[in-house]
N, C-alpha and C. Protein backbone atom coordinates (compact mmCIF):
# COMPACT_ATOMS: atom_id res chain seq x y z
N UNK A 1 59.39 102.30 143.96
CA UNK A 1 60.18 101.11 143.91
C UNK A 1 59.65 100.16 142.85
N UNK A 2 58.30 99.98 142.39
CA UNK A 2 57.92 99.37 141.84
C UNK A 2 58.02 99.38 140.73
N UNK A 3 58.07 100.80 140.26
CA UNK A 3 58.55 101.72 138.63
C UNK A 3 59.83 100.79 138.70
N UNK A 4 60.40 100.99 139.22
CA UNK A 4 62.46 100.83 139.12
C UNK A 4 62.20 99.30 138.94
N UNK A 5 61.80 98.27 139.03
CA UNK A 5 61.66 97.12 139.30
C UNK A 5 61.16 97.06 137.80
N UNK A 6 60.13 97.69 137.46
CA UNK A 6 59.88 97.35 135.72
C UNK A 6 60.78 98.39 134.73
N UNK A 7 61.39 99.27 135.41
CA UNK A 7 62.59 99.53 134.63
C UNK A 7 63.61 98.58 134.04
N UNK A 8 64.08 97.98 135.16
CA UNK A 8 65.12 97.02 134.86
C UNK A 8 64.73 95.77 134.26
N UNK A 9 63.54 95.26 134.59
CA UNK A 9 62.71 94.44 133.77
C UNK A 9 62.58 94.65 132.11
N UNK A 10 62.59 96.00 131.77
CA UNK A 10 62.42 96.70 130.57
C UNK A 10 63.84 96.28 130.20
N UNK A 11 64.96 97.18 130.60
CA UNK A 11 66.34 97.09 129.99
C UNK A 11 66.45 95.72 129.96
N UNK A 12 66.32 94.49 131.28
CA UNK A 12 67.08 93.62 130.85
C UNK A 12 66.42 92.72 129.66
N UNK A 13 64.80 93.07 129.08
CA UNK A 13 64.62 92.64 128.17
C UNK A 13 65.06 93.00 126.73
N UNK A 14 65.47 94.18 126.89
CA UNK A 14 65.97 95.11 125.38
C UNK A 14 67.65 94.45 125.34
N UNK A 15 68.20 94.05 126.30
CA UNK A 15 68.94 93.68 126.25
C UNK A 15 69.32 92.43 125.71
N UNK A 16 68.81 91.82 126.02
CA UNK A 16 68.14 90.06 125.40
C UNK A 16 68.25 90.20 124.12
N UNK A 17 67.45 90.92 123.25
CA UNK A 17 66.89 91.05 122.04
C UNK A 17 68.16 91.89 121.52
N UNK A 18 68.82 92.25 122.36
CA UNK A 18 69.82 93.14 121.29
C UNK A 18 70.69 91.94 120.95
N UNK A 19 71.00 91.14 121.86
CA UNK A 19 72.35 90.37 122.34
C UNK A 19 71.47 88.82 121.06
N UNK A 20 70.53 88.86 120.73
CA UNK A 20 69.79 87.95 120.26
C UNK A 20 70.32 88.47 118.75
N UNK A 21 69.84 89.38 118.21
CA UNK A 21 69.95 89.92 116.80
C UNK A 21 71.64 90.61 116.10
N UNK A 22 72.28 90.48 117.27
CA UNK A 22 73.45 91.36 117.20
C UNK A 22 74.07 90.34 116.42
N UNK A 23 74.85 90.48 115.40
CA UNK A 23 75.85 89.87 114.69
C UNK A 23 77.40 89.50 115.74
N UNK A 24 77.67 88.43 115.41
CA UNK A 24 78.88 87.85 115.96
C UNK A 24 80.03 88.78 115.82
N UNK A 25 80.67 88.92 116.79
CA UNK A 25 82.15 89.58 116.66
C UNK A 25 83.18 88.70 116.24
N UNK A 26 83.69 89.17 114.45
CA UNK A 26 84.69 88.50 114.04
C UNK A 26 86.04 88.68 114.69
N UNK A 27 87.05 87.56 114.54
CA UNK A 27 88.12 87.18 115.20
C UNK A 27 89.30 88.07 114.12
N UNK A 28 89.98 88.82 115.06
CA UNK A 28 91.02 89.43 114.46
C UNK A 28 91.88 88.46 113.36
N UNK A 29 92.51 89.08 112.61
CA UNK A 29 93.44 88.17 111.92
C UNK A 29 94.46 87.80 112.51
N UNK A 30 95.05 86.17 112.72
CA UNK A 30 95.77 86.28 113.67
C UNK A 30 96.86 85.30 112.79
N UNK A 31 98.61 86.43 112.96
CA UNK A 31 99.59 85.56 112.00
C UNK A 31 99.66 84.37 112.78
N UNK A 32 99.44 83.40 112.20
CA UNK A 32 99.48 81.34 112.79
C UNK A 32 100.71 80.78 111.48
N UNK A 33 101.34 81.12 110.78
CA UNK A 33 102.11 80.51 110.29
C UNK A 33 101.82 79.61 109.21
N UNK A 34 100.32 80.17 108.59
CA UNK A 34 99.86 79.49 107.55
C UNK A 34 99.27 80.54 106.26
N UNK A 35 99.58 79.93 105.25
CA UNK A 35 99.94 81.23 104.44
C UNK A 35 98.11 80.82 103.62
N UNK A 36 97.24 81.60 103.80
CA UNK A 36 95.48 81.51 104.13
C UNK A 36 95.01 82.43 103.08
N UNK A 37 93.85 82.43 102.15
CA UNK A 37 93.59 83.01 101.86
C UNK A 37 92.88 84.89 102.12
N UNK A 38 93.55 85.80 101.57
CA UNK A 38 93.55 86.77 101.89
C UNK A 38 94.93 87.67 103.17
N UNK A 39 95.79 86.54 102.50
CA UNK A 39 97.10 87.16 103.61
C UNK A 39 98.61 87.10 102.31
N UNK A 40 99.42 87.91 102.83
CA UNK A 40 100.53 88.11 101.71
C UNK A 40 101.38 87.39 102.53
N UNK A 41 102.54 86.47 102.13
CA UNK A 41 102.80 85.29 102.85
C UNK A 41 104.54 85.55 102.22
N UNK A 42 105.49 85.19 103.18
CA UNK A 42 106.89 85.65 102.53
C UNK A 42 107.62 83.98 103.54
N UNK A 43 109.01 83.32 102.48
CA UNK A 43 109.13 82.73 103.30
C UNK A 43 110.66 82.72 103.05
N UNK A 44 111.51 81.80 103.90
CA UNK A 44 112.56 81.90 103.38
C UNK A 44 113.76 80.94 102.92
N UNK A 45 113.15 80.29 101.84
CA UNK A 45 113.27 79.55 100.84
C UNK A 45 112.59 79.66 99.51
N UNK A 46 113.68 79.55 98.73
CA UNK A 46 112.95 79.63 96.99
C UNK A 46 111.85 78.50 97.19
N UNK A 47 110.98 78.73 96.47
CA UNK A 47 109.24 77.64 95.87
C UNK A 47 109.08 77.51 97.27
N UNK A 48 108.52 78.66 97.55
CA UNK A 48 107.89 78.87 99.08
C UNK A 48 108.10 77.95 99.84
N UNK A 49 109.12 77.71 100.18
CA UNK A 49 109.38 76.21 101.28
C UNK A 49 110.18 76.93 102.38
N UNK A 50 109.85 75.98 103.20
CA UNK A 50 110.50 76.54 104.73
C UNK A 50 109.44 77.15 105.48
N UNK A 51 109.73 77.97 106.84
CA UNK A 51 108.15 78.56 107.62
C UNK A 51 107.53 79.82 106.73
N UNK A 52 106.91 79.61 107.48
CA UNK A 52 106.28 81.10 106.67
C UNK A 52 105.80 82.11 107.36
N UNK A 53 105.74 83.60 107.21
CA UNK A 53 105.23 84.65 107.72
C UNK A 53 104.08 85.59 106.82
N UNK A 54 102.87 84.47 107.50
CA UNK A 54 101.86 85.94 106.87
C UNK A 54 101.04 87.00 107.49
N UNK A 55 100.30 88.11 106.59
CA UNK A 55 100.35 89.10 107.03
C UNK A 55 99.26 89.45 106.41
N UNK A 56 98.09 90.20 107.22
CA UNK A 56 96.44 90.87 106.53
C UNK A 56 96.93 92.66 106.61
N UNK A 57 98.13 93.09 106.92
CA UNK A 57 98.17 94.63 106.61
C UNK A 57 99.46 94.85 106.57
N UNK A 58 99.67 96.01 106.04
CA UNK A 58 100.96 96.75 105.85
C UNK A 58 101.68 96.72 106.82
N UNK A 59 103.26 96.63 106.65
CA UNK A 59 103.81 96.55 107.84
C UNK A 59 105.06 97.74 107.56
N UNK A 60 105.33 98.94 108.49
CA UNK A 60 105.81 99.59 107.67
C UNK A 60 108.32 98.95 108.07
N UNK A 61 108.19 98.23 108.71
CA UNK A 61 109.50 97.44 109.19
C UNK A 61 108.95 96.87 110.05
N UNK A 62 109.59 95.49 109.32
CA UNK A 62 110.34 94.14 109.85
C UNK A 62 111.05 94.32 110.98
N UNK A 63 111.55 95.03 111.42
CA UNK A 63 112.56 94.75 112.81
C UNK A 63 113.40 93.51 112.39
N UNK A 64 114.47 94.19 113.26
CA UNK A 64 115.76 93.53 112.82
C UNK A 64 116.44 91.90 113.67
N UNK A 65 115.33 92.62 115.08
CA UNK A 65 115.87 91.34 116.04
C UNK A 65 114.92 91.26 117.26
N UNK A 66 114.79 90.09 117.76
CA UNK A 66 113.70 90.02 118.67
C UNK A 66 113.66 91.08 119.92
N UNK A 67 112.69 91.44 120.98
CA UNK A 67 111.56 90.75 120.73
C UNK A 67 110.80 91.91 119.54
N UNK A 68 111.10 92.36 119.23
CA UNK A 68 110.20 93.69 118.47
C UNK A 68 110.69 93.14 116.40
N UNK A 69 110.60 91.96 116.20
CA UNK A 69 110.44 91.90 114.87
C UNK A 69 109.22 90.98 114.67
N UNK A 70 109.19 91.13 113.40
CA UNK A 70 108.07 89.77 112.76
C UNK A 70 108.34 88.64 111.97
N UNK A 71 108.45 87.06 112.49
CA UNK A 71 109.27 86.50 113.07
C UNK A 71 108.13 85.09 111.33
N UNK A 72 109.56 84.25 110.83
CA UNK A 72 108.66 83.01 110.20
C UNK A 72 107.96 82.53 111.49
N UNK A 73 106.78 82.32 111.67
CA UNK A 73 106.20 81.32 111.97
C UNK A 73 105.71 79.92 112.20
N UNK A 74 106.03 80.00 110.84
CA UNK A 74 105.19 78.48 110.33
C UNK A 74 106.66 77.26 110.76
N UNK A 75 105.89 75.80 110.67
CA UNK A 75 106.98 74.88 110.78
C UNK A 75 108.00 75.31 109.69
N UNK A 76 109.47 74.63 109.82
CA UNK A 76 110.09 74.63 108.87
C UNK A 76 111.39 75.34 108.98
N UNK A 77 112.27 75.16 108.03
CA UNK A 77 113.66 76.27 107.90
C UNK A 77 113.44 77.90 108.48
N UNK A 78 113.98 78.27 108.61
CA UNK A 78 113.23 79.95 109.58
C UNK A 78 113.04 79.91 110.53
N UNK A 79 112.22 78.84 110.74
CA UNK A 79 111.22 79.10 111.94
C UNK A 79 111.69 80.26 113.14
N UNK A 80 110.74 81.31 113.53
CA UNK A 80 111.35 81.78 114.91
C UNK A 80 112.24 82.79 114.41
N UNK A 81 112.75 83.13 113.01
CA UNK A 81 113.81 83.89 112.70
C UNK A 81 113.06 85.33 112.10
N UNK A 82 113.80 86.30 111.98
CA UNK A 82 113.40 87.91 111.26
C UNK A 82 112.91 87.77 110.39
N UNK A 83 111.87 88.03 110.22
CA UNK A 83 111.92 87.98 108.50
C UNK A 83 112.57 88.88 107.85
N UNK A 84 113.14 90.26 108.11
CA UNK A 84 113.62 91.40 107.66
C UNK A 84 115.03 90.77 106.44
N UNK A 85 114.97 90.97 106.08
CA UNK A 85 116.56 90.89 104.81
C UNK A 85 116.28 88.81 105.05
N UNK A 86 115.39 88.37 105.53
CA UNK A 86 115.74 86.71 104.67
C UNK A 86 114.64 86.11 104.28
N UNK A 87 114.02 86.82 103.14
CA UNK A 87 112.88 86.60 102.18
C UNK A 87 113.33 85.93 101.11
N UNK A 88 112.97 84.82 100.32
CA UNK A 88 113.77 84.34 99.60
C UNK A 88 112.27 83.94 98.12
N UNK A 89 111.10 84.15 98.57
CA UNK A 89 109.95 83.64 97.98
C UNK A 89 108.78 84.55 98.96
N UNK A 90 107.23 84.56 98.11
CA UNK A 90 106.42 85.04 98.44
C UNK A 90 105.44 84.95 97.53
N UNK A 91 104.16 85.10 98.09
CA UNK A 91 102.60 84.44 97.67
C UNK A 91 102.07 85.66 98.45
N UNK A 92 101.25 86.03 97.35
CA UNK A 92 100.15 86.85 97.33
C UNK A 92 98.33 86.83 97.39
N UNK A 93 97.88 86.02 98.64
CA UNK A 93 97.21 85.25 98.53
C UNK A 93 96.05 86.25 98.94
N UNK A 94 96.15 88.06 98.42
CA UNK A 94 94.95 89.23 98.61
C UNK A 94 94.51 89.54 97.42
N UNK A 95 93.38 89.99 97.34
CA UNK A 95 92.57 90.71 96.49
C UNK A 95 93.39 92.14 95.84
N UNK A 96 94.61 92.37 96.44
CA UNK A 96 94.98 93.49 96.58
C UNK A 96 96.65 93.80 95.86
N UNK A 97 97.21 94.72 95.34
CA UNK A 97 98.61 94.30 95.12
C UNK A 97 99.04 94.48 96.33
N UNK A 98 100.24 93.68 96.60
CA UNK A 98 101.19 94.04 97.71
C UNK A 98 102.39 94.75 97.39
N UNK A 99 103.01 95.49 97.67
CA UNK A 99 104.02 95.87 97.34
C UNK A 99 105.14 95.79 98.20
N UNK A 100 106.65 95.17 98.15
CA UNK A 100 107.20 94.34 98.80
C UNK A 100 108.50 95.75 99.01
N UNK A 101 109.02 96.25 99.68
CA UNK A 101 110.38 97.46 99.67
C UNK A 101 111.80 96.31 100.16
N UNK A 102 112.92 97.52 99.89
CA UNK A 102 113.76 96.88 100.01
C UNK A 102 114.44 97.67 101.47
N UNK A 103 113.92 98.91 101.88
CA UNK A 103 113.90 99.81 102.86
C UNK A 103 112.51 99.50 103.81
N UNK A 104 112.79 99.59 105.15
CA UNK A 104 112.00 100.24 105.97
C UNK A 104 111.19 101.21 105.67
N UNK A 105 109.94 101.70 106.03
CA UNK A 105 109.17 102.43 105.38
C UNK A 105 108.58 102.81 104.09
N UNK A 106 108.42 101.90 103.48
CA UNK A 106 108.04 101.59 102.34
C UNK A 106 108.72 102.52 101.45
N UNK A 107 110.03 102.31 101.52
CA UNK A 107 111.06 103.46 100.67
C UNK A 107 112.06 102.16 100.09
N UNK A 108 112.90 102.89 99.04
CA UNK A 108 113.59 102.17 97.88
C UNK A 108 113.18 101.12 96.85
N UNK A 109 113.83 101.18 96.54
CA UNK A 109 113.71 99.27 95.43
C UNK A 109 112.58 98.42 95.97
N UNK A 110 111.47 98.56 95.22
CA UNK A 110 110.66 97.30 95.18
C UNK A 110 110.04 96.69 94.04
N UNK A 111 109.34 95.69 94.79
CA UNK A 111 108.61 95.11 93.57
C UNK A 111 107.35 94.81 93.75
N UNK A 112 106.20 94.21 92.91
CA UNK A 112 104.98 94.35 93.02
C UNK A 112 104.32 92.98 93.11
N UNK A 113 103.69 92.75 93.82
CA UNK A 113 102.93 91.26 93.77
C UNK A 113 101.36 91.62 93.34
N UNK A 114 101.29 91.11 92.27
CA UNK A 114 99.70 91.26 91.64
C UNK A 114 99.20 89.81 92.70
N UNK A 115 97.31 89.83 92.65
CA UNK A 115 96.59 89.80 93.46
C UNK A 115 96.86 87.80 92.77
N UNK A 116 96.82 87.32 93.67
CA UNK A 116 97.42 85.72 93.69
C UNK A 116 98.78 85.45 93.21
N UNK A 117 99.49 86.22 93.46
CA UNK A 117 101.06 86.46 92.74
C UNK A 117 101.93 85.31 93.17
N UNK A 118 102.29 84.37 93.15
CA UNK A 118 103.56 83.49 93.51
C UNK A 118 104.89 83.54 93.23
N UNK A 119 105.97 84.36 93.79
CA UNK A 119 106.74 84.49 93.48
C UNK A 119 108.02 83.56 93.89
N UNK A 120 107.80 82.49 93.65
CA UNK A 120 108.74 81.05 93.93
C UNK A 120 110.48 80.97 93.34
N UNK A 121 110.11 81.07 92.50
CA UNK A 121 111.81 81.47 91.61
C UNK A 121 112.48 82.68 92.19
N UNK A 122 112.06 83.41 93.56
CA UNK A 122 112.94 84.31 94.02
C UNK A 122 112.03 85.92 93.84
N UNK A 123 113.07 86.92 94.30
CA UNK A 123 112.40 87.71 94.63
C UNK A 123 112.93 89.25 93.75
N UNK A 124 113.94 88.57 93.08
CA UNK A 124 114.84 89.78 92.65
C UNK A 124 115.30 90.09 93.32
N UNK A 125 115.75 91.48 92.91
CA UNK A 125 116.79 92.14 93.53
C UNK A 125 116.21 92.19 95.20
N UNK A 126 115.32 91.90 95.32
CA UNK A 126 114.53 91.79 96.79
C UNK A 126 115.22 90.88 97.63
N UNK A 127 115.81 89.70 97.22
CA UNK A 127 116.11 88.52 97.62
C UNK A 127 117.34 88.53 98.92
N UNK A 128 117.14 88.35 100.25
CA UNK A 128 117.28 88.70 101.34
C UNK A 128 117.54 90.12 101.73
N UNK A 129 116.71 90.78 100.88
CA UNK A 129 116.95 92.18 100.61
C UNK A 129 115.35 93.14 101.15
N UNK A 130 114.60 92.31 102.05
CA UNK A 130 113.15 93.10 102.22
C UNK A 130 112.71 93.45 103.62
N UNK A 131 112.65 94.77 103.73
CA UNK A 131 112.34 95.23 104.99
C UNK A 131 110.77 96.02 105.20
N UNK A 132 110.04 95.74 103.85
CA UNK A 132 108.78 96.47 104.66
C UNK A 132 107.63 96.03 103.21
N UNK A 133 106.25 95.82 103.49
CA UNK A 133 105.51 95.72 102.50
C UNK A 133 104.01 96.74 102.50
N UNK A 134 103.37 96.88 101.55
CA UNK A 134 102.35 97.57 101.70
C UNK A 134 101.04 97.33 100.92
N UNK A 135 100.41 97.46 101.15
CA UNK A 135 99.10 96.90 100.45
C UNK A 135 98.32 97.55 99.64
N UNK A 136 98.20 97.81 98.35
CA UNK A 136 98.05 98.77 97.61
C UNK A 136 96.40 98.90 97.43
């Protein structure tokens, strides 16, 4: 009994020291409706105005209608709405290109957002025309 008593004495000190040295568990990325550095940000209004929907990964469809789409966020015109087909502007605020489709599954007509890309004057032929993006 006495062994078992400095057993657990043992673990709960290794335990201490792990929980002491262990690095913090970072916080998922979480879409809040603010277009942040390191997120690709789409909104729906020309010169990024109105809410916004951003995003830290590929999404391969937008969904068309609640509850299963991905929705503007942010205050503003949109708000609460699809983003799927009413993209009107977009900011590229990754290290990374994004690549914006005009299809679901990263199929048809797209276009490319280089890494801080602002695309305010519209989206091209994209323009309520975008159902999926990818992160190159």
């Amino acid at each position: 009994m006495r062994n078992l008593g400095k057993a657990a004495l043992a673990i709960g000190s290794a335990l201490a020291v792990l929980a002491a040295v262990a690095p913090a568990a970072s916080a998922a990325p979480v879409r809040n409706g603010r277009c942040e550095v390191g997120e690709f940000c789409l909104y729906p209004e020309y010169d990024l105005q109105g809410s916004v929907s951003d995003f830290t990964t590929s999404i391969p469809n937008y969904g068309s209608s609640q509850p299963d789409c991905y929705e503007f966020k942010g205050p503003g015109a949109g708000q609460y709405t699809c983003v799927k087909n009413r993209a009107l502007s977009g900011y590229n605020r990754t290290s990374h290109t994004v690549r914006l489709y005009f299809n679901s599954n990263y199929k048809g007509t797209y276009i490319d957002f280089a890494p801080e890309d602002a695309r305010d004057g519209g989206l091209g032929p994209l323009d309520l025309n975008n159902a999926s993006h990818q992160f190159r």
